[in-house]
C-alpha atoms as a PDB file:
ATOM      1  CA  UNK A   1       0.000   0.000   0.000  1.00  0.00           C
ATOM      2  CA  UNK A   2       2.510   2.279   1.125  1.00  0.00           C
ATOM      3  CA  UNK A   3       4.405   2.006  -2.601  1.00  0.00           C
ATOM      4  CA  UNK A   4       1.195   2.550  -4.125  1.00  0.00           C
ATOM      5  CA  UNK A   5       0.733   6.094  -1.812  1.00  0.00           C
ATOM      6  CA  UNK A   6       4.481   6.434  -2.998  1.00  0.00           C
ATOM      7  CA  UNK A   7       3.481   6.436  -7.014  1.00  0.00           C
ATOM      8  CA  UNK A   8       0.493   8.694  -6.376  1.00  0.00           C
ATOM      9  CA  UNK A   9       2.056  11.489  -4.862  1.00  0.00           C
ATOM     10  CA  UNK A  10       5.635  11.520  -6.551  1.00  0.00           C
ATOM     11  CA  UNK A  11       5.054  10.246  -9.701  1.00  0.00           C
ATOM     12  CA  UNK A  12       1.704  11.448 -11.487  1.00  0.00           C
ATOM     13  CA  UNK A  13       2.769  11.824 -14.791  1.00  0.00           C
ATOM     14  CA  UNK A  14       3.698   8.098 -15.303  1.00  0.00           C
ATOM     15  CA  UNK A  15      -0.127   7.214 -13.812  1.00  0.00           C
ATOM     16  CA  UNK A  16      -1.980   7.417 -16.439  1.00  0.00           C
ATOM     17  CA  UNK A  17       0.435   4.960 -18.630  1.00  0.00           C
ATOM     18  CA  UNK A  18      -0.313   2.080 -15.497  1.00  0.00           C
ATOM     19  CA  UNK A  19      -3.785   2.831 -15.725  1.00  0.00           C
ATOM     20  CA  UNK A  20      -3.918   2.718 -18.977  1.00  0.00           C
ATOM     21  CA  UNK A  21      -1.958  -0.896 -19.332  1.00  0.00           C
ATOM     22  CA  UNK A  22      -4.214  -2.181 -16.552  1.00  0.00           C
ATOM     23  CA  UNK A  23      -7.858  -0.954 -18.025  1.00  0.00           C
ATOM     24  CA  UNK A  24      -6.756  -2.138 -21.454  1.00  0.00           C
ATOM     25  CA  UNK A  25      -6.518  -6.010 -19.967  1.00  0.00           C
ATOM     26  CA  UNK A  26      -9.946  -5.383 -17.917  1.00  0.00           C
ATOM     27  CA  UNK A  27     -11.617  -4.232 -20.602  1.00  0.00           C
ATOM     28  CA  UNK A  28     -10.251  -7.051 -22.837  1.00  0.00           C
ATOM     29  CA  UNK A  29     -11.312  -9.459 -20.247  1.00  0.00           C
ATOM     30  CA  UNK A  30     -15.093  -7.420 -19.822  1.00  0.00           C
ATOM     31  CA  UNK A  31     -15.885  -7.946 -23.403  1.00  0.00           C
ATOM     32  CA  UNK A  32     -15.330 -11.445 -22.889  1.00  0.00           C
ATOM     33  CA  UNK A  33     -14.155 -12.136 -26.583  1.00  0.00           C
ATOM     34  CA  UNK A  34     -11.005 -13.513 -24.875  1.00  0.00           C
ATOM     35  CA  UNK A  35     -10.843 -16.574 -22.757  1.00  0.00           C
ATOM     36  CA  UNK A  36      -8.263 -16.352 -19.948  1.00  0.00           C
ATOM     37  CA  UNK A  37      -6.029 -19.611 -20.933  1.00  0.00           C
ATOM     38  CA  UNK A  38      -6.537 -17.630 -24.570  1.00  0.00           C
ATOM     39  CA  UNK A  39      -4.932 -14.658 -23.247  1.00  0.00           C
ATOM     40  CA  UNK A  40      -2.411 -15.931 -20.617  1.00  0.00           C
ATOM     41  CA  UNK A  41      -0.814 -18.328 -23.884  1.00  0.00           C
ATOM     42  CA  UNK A  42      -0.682 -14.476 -25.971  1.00  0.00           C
ATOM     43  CA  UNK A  43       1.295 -13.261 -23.111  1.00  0.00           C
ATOM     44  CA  UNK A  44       3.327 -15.939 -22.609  1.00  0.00           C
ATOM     45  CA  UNK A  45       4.395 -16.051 -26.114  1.00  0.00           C
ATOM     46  CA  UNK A  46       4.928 -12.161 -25.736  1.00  0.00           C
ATOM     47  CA  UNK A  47       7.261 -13.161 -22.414  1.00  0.00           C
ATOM     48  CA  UNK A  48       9.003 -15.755 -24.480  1.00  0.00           C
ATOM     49  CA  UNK A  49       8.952 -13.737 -27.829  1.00  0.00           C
ATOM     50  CA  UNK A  50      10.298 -10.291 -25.731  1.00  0.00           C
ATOM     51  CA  UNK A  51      11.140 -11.257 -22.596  1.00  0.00           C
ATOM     52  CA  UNK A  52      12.708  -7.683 -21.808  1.00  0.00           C
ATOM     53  CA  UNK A  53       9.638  -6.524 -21.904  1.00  0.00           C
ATOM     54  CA  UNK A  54       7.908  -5.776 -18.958  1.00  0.00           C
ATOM     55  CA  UNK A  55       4.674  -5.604 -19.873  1.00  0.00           C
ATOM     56  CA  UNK A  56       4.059  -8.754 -20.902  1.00  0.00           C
ATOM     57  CA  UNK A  57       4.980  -9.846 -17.202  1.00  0.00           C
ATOM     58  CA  UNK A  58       2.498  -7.523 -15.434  1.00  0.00           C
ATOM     59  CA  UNK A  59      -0.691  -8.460 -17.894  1.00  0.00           C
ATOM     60  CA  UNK A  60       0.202 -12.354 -17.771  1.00  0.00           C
ATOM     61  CA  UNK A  61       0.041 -11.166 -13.430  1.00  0.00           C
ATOM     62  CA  UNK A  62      -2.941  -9.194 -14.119  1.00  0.00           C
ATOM     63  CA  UNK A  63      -5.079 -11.374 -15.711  1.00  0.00           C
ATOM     64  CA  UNK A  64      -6.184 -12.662 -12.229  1.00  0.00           C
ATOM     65  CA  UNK A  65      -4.580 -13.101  -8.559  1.00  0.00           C
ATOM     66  CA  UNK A  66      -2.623 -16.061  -8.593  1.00  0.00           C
ATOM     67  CA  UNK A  67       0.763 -17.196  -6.534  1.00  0.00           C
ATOM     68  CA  UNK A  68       2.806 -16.649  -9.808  1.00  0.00           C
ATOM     69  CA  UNK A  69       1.541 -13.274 -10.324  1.00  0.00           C
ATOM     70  CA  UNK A  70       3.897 -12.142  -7.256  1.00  0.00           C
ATOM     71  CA  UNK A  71       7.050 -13.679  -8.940  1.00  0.00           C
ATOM     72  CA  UNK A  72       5.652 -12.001 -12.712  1.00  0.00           C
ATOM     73  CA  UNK A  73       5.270  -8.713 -11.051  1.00  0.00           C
ATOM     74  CA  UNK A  74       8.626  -8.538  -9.217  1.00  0.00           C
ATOM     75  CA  UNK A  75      10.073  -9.879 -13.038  1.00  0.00           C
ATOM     76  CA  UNK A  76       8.578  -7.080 -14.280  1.00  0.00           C
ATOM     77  CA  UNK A  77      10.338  -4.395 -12.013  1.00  0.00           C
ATOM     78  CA  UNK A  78      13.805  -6.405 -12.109  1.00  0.00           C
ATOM     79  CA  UNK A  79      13.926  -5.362 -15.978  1.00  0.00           C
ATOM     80  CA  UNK A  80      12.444  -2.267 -15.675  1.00  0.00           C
ATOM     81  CA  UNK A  81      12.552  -0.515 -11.887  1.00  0.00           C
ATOM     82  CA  UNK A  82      10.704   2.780 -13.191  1.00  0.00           C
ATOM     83  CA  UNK A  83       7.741   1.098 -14.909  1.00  0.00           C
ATOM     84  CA  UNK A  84       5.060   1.995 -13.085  1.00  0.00           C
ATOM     85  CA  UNK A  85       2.324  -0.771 -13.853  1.00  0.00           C
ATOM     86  CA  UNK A  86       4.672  -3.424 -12.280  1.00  0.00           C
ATOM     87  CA  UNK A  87       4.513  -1.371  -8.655  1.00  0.00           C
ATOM     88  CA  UNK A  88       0.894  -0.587  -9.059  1.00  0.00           C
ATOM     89  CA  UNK A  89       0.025  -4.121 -10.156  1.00  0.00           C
ATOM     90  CA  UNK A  90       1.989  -5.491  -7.213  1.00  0.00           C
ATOM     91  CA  UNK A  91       0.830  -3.371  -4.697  1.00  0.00           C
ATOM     92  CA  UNK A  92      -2.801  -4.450  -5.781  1.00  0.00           C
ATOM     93  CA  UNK A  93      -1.888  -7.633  -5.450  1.00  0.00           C
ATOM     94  CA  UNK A  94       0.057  -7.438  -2.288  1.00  0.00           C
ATOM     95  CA  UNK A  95      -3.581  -5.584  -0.806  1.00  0.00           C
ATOM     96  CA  UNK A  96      -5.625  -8.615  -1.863  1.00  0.00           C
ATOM     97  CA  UNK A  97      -3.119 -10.952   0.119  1.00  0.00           C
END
């Protein structure tokens, strides 16, 4: 919680860009044109296709709670510590716990 206070009051400008990559997999998953073992293989294949890329990590975590999703999250902020959907997606996910 207290990283997520961190991101909201220091960094504002790099907000919208986590909300943004977070609502974009909700609202995938609300249309429900997608099944989740659909879209978990398409970001697998992105982790295995890219797997510098962070954001593959944090959607495969945010698809829903799970006990990987801890180990994709911190994944995501060992290649890149200033992206800000891996903290926000963790910190959700540490506040479910």
């Amino acid at each position: 919680m207290m990283l997520f206070l961190v991101l909201g009051l220091f960094c504002s400008e790099i907000q919208a860009p986590a909300g943004n990559v977070l609502a974009r997999q909700e609202a995938v998953l609300a249309e429900g044109k997608v099944s989740i073992p659909s879209l978990l293989a398409q970001y697998e294949a992105t982790m295995r296709k890219e797997p510098a890329n962070p954001e593959g990590y944090v959607l495969a975590a945010a698809v829903y709670p799970r006990a990987e999703s801890r180990a994709l999250y911190r994944k995501a902020i060992e290649l890149a510590p200033d992206y800000a959907p891996a903290h926000l997606g963790l910190a959700r996910y540490l506040k479910r716990e």
